[in-house]
Protein backbone atom coordinates (compact mmCIF):
# COMPACT_ATOMS: atom_id res chain seq x y z
CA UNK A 1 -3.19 -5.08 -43.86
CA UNK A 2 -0.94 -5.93 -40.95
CA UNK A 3 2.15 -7.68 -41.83
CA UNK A 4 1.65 -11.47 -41.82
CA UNK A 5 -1.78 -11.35 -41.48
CA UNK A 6 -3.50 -14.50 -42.81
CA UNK A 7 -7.29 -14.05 -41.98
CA UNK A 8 -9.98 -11.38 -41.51
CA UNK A 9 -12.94 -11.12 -39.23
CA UNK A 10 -15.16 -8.26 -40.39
CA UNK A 11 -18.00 -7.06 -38.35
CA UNK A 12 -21.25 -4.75 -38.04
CA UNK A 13 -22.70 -2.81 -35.08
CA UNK A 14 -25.53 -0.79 -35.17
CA UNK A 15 -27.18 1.62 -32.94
CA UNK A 16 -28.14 -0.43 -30.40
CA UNK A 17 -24.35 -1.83 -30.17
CA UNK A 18 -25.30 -5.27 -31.51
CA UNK A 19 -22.54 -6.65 -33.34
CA UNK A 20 -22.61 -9.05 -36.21
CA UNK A 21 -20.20 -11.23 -37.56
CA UNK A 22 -20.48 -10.92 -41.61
CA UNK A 23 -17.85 -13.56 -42.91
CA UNK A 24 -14.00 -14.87 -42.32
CA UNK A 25 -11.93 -14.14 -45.25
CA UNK A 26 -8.25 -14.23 -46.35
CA UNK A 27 -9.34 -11.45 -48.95
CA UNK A 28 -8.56 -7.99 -47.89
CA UNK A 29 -11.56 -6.33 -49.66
CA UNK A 30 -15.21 -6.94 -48.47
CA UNK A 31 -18.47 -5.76 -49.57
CA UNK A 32 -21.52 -6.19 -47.52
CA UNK A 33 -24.08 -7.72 -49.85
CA UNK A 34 -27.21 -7.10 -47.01
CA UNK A 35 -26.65 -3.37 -46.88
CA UNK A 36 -29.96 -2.48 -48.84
CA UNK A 37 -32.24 -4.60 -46.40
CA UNK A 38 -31.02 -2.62 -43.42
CA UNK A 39 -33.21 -1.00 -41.58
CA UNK A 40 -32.25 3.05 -41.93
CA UNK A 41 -29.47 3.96 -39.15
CA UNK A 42 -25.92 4.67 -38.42
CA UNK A 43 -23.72 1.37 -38.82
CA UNK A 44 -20.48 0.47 -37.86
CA UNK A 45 -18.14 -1.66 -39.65
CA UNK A 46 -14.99 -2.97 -37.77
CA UNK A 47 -11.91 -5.82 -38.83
CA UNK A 48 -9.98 -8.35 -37.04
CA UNK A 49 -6.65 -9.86 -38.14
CA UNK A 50 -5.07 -12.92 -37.15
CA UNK A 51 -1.09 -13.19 -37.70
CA UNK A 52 0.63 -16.77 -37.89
CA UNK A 53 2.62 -17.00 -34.92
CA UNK A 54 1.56 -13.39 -33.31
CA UNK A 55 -0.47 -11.95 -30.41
CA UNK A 56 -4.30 -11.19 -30.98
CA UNK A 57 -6.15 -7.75 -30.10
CA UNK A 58 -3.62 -5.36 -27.82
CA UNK A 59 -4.70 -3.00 -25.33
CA UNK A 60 -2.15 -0.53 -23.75
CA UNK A 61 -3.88 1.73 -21.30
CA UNK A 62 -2.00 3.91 -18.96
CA UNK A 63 -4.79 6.77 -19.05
CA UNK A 64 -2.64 9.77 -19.23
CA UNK A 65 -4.58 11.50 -22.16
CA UNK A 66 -7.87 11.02 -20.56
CA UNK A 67 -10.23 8.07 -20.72
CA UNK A 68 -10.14 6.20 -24.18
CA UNK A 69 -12.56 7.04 -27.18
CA UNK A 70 -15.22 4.46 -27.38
CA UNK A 71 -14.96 2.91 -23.92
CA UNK A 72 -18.37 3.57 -22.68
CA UNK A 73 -18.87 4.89 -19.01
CA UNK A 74 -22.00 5.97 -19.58
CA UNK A 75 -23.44 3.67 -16.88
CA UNK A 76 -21.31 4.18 -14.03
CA UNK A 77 -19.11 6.65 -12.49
CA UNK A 78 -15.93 5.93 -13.78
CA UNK A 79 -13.36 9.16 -14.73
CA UNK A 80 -9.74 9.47 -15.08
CA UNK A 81 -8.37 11.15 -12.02
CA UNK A 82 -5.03 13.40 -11.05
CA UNK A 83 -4.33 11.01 -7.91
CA UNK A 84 -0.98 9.50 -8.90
CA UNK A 85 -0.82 6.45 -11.27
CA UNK A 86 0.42 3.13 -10.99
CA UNK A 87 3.46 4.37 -13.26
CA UNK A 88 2.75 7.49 -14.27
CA UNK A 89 0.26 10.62 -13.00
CA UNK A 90 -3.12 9.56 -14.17
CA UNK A 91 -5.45 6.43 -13.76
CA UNK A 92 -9.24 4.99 -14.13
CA UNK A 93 -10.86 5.75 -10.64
CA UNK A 94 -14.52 4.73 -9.73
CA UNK A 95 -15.46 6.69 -6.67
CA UNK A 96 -17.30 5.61 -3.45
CA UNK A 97 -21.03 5.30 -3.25
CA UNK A 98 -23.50 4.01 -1.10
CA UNK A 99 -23.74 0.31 -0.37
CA UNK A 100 -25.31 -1.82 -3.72
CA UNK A 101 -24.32 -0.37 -6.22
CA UNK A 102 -22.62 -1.43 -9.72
CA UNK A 103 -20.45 1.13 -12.09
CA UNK A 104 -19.02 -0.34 -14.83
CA UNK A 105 -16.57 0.86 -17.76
CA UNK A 106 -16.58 -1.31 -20.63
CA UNK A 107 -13.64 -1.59 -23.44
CA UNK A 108 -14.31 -1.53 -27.22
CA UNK A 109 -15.09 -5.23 -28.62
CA UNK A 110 -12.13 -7.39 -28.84
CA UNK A 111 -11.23 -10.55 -30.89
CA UNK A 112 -9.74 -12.64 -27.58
CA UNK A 113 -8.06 -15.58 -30.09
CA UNK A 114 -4.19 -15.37 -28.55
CA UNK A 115 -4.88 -12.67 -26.27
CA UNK A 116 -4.34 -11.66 -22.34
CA UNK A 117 -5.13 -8.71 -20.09
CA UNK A 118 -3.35 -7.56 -17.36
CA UNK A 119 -3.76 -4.34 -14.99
CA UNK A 120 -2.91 -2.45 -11.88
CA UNK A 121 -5.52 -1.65 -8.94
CA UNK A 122 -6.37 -0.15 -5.72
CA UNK A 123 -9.32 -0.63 -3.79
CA UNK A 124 -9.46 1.82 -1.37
CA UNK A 125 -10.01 1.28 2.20
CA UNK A 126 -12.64 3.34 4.55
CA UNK A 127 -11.72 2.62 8.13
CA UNK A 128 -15.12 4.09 10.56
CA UNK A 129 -13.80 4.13 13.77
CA UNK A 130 -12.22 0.65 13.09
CA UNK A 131 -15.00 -0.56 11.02
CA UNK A 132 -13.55 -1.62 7.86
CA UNK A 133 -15.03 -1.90 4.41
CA UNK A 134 -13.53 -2.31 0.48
CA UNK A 135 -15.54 -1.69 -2.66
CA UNK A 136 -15.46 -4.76 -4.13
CA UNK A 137 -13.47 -4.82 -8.31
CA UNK A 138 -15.47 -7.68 -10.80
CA UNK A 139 -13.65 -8.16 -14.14
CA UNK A 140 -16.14 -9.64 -16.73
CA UNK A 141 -16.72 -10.94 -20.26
CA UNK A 142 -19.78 -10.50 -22.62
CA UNK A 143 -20.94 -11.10 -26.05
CA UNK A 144 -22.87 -7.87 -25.77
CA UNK A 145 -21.55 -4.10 -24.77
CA UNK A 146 -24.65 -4.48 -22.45
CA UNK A 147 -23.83 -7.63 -20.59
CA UNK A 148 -25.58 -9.75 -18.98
CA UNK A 149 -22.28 -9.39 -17.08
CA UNK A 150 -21.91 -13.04 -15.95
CA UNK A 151 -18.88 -14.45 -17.06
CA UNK A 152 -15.83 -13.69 -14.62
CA UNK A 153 -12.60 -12.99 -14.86
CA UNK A 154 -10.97 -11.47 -11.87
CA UNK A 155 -12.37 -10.46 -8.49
CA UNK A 156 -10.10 -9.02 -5.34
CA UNK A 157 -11.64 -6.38 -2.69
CA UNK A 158 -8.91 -5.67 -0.26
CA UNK A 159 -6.09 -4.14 -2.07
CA UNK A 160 -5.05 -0.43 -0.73
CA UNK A 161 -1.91 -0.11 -2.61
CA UNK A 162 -1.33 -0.69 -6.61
CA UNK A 163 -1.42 -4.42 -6.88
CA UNK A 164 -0.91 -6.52 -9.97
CA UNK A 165 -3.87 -8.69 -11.24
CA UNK A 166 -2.04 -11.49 -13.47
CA UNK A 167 -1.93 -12.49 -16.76
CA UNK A 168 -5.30 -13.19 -17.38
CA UNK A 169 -5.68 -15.79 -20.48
CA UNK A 170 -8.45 -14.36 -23.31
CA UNK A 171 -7.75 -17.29 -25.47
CA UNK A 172 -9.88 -20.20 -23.93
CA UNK A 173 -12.95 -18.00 -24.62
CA UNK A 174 -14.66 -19.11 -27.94
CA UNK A 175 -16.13 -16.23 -29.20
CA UNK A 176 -15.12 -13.86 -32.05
CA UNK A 177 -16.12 -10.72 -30.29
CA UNK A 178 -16.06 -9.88 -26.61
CA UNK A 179 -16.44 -6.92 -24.57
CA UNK A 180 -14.62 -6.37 -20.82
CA UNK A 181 -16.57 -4.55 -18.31
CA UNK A 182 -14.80 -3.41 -15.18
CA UNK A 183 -17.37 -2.76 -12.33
CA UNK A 184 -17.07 -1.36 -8.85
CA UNK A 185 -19.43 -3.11 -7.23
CA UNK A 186 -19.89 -0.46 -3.96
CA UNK A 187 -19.67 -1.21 0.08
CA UNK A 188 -19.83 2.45 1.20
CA UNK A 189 -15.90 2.43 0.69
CA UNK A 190 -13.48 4.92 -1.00
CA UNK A 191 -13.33 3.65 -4.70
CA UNK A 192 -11.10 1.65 -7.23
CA UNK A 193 -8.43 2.87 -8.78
CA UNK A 194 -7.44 0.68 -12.30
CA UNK A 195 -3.84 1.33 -14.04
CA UNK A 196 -1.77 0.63 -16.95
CA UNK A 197 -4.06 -2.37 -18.56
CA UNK A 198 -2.30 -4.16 -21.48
């Protein structure tokens, strides 16, 4: 248990990426009593922790061993490209595509009590014989690893040099679990580059 922890969260997801909360405990063992009227299937169990005083779920992205086990991509066109980082040689880069459409790369579920996100970007200019146009960068919030994607948090589309986004507060959001979807929302432009995300 991490030091000074005073509370758990523990959770359930099953195949379809539904998660459940199961209880809120201060003990540090838990044993899920409704395991025998599941439905047969692969099940994921996952803990929170909340520390007195400290900061709630971290991320610390900077990309350079490839993209992130369980961030899900599967949807979009998001890869980790060679193109020169925001600090280091790697970063997150959706590429261009025609005008409409939506790529997204969500994170793993987070607990958002105390907790912030922050992040470098690009969006990449396309300049057609002086007719500009940006892909357009949508941070958003769900309950579900699915969406609906409704619930913003940051939006810019003119940005062709690393830029910082803020400290972007987590905590107002009452929820126990949320996911973050980034999504490149496409203008026939040149793609979004996303750094070093803490």
């Amino acid at each position: 248990a991490p030091e000074g922890a005073t509370q758990y969260n523990v959770f359930r997801k099953d195949a379809t990426e539904e998660v459940v909360k199961l209880a809120t405990s201060s003990e540090t063992n838990y044993t899920d009593e409704s395991w025998s009227t599941l439905e047969n299937g692969e099940y994921t169990y996952g803990v929170s922790a909340f520390v007195e005083g400290g900061v709630g779920e971290v991320i610390n992205e900077s990309f350079e061993d490839g993209m992130p086990e369980g961030w899900n991509t599967e949807n979009g066109n998001w890869t980790v490209y060679n193109w020169g980082g925001h600090s280091d040689s790697y970063s997150m880069y959706s590429s261009y595509g025609s005008s409409g459409n939506e790529y997204y790369a969500v994170l793993p579920p987070l607990n958002p009590a105390n907790s912030s996100l922050s992040f470098y970007y690009q969006n990449q200019e396309y300049n057609y014989w002086g007719d500009i146009s940006y892909d357009e960068l949508y941070v958003y919030w769900s309950t579900s690893s699915t969406g609906p994607w409704e619930n913003q948090l940051f939006y810019s589309q003119s940005s062709s040099s690393w830029t910082y986004s803020g400290d972007i507060n987590l905590s107002t959001i009452e929820e126990d679990v949320i996911y973050i979807a980034f999504c490149n929302k496409t203008h026939n432009a040149n793609g979004i580059y996303i750094d070093d995300i803490v």
